[in-house]
Structure formats: structure tokens, C-alpha cells
C-alpha atoms as a PDB file:
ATOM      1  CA  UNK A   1      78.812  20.779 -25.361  1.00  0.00           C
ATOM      2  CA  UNK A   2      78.474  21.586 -28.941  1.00  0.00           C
ATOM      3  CA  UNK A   3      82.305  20.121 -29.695  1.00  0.00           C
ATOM      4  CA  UNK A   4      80.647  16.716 -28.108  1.00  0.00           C
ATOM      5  CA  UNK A   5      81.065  13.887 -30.446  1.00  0.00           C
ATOM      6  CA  UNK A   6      77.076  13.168 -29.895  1.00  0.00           C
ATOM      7  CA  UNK A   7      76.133  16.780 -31.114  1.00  0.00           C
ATOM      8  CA  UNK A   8      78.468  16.965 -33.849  1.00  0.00           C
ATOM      9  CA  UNK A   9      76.895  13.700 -35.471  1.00  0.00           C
ATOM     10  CA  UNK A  10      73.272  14.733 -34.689  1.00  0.00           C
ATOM     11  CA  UNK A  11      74.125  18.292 -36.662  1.00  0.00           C
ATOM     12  CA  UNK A  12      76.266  16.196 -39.500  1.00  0.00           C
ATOM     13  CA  UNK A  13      72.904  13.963 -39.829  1.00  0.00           C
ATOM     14  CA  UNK A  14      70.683  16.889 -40.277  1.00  0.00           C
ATOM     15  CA  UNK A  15      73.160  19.213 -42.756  1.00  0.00           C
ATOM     16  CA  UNK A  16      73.058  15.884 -44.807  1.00  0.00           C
ATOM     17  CA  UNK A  17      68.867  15.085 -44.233  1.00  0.00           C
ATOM     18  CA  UNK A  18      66.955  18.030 -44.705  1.00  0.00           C
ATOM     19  CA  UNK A  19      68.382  19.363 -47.751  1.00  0.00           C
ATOM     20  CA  UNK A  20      67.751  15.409 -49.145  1.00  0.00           C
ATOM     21  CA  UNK A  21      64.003  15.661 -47.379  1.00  0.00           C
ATOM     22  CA  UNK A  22      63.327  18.727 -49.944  1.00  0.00           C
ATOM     23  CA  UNK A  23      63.561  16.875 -52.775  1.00  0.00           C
ATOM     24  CA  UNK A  24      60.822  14.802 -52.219  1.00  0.00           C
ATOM     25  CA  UNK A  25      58.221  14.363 -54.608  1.00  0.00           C
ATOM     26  CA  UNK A  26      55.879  17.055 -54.414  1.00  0.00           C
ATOM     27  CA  UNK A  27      52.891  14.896 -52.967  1.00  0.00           C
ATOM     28  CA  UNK A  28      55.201  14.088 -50.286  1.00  0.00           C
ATOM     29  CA  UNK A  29      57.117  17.210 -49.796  1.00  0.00           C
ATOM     30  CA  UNK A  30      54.243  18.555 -47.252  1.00  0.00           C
ATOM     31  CA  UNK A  31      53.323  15.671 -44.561  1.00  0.00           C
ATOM     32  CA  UNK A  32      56.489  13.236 -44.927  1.00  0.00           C
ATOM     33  CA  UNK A  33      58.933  16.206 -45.256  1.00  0.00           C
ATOM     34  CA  UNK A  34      57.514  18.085 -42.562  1.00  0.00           C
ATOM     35  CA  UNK A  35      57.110  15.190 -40.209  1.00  0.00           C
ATOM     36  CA  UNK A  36      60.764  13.620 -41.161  1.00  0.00           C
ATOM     37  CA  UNK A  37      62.531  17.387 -40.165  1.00  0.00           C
ATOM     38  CA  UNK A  38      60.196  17.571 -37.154  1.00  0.00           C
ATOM     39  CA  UNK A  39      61.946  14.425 -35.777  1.00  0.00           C
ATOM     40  CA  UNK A  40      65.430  15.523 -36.762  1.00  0.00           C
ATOM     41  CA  UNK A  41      65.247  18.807 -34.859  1.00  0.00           C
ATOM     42  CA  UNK A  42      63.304  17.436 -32.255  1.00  0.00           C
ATOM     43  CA  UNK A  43      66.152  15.090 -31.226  1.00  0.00           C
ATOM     44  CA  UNK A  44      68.704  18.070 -31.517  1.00  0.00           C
ATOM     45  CA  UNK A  45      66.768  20.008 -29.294  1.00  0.00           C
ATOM     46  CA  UNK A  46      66.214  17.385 -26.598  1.00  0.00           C
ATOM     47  CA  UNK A  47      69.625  16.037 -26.929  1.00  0.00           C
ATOM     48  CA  UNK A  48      70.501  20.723 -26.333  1.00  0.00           C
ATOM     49  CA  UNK A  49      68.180  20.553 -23.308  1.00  0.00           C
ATOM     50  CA  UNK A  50      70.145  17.907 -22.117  1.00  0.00           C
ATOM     51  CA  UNK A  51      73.321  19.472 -22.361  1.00  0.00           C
ATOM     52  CA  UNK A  52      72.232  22.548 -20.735  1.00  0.00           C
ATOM     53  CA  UNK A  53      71.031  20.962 -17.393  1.00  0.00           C
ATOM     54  CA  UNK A  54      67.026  20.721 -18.471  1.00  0.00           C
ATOM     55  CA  UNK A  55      65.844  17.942 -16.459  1.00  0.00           C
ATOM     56  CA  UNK A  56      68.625  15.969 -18.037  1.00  0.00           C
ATOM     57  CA  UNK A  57      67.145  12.445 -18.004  1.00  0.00           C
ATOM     58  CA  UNK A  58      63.859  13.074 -19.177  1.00  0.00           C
ATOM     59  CA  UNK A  59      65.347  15.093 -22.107  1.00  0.00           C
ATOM     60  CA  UNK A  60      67.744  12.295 -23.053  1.00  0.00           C
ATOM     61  CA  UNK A  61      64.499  10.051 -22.926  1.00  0.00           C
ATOM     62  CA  UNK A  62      62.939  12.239 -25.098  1.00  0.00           C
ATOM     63  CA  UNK A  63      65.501  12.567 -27.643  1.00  0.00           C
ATOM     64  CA  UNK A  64      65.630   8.710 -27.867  1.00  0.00           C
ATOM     65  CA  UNK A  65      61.887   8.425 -28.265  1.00  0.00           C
ATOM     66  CA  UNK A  66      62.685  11.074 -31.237  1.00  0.00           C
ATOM     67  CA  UNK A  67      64.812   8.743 -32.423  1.00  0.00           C
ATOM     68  CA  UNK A  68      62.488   5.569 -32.698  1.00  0.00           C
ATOM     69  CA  UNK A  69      60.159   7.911 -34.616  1.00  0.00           C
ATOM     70  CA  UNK A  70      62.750   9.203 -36.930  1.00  0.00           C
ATOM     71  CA  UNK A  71      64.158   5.794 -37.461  1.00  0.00           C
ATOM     72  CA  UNK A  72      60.148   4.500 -38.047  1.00  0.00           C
ATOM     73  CA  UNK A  73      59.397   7.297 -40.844  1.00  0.00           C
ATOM     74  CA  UNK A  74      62.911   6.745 -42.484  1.00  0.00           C
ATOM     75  CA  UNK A  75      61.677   3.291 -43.069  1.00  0.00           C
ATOM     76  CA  UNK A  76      58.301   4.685 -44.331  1.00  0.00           C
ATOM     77  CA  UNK A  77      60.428   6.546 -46.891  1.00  0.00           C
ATOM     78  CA  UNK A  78      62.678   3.620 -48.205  1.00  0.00           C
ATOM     79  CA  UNK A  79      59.321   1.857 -48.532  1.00  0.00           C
ATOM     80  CA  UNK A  80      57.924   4.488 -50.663  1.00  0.00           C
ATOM     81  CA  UNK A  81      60.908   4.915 -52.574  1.00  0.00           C
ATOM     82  CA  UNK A  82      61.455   8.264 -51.269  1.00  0.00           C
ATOM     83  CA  UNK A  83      65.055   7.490 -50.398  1.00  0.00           C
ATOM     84  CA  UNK A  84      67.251   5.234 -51.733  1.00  0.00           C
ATOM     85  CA  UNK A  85      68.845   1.946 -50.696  1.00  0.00           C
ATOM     86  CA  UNK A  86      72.141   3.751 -50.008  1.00  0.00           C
ATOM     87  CA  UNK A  87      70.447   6.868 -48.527  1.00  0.00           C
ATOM     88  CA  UNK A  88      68.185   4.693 -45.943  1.00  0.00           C
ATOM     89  CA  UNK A  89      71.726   2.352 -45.116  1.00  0.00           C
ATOM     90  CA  UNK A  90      73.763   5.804 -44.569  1.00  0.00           C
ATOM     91  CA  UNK A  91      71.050   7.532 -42.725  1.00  0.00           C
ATOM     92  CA  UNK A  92      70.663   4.279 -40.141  1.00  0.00           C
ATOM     93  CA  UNK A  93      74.454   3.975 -39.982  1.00  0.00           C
ATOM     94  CA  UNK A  94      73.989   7.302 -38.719  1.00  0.00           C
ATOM     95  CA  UNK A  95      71.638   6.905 -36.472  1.00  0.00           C
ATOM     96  CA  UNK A  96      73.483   3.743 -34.876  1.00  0.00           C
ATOM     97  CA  UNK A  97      76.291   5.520 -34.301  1.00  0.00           C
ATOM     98  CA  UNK A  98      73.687   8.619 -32.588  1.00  0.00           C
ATOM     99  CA  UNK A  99      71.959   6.153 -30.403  1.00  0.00           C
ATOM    100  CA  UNK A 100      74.927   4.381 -29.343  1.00  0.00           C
ATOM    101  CA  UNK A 101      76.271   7.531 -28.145  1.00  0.00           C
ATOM    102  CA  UNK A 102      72.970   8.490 -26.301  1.00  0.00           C
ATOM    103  CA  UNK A 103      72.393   5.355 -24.845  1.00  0.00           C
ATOM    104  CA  UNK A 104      75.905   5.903 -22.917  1.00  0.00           C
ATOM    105  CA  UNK A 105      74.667   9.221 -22.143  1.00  0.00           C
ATOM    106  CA  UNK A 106      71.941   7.382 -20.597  1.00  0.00           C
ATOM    107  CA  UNK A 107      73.808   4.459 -18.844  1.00  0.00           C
ATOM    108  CA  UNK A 108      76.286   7.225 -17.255  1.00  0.00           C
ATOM    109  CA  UNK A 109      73.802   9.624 -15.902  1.00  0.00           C
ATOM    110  CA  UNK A 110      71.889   6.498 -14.311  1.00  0.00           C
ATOM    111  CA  UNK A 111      75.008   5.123 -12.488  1.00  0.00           C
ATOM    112  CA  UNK A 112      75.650   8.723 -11.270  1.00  0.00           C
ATOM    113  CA  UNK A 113      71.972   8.855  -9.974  1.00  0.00           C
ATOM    114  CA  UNK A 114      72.544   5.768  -8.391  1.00  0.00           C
ATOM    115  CA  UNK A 115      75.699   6.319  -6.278  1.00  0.00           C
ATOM    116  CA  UNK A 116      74.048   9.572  -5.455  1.00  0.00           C
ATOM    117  CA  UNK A 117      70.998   7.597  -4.384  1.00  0.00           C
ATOM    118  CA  UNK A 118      73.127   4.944  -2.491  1.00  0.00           C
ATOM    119  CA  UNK A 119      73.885   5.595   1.458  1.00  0.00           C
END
């Protein structure tokens, strides 16, 4: 699980993030920084439920809805000039390539559920 393509991206993107998330300006460090790691972990820990059998869909579910409010408070960041141009474009990049993974994830456990379901 933790050799998976889709785990070793989501770890890559938070090695890179958090340390960048800390050196936000001091009025920010508190809410934005906290809230901007919360949603980084969050989606590593859904996307670890996931992998270990914990009511797989509804995990992977989670982890994307982690996702949308990572992605959302990323944008709140370039807005406020707490990342760069560059940063926000290599943090979405990463994120496309994420969610692309995860949505397959996604597709593939809902065909399996489906010929399961079938009689």
C-alpha cells in the first residue's frame, strides 16, 4: 500500500507543503496554517483507511471531499499572496495528478461493487 503510486504522491505533496505552510506570515501562521495541514493529513489518512479495508468507499469519498477543501484554501492562499504563482501552479499540478489517481480508485472499486451486485 504505501509503495502505491497514489500514497507516494500524497506523502511527496505534504514533505513539500507543510514545511512551505510554516512560513506564513505570522497573522496567518495560526488559522490558514492550521487549517491548510488539517486538509493535507486529512486526505492521507482517509486515502490510509482506505488502503487498510476501512469502509473503503466512504473513506475514498472522504479523502476526495479533503481534497476540494484543500484545493479551495490553496486558492485562498494564492489570493492572499501567501503562496506564490509557481507554488499555487505546482501544488495544483499536484493535486491533479492525486485526484486523478483517486478518482480511478473510485471508478474501480464501483465496477467491482457492481459485478458483485449483478446476478
Amino acid at each position: 500500500m504505501q509503495e502505491s503510486p497514489l500514497f507516494v504522491k500524497v506523502y511527496d505533496l505534504l514533505v513539500w507543503l507543510i514545511p512551505l505552510t510554516l512560513k506564513f506570515p505570522r497573522e496567518h501562521r495560526f488559522a490558514t496554517t492550521q487549517q491548510v495541514q488539517f486538509a493535507a493529513f486529512e486526505v492521507q489518512a482517509r486515502l490510509m483507511d482506505a488502503g487498510h479495508g476501512v469502509d473503503t468507499m466512504m473513506s475514498l469519498r472522504r479523502a476526495d471531499a479533503c481534497m476540494a477543501r484543500l484545493r479551495s484554501l490553496l486558492r485562498l492562499c494564492l489570493d492572499w499572496r501567501l503562496l506564490t504563482p509557481r507554488q499555487f501552479e505546482h501544488a495544483s499540478g499536484r493535486l491533479v495528478e492525486i485526484g486523478r489517481l483517486l478518482g480511478a480508485w473510485i471508478r474501480n472499486l464501483a465496477k467491482q461493487h457492481a459485478v458483485v451486485a449483478s446476478p
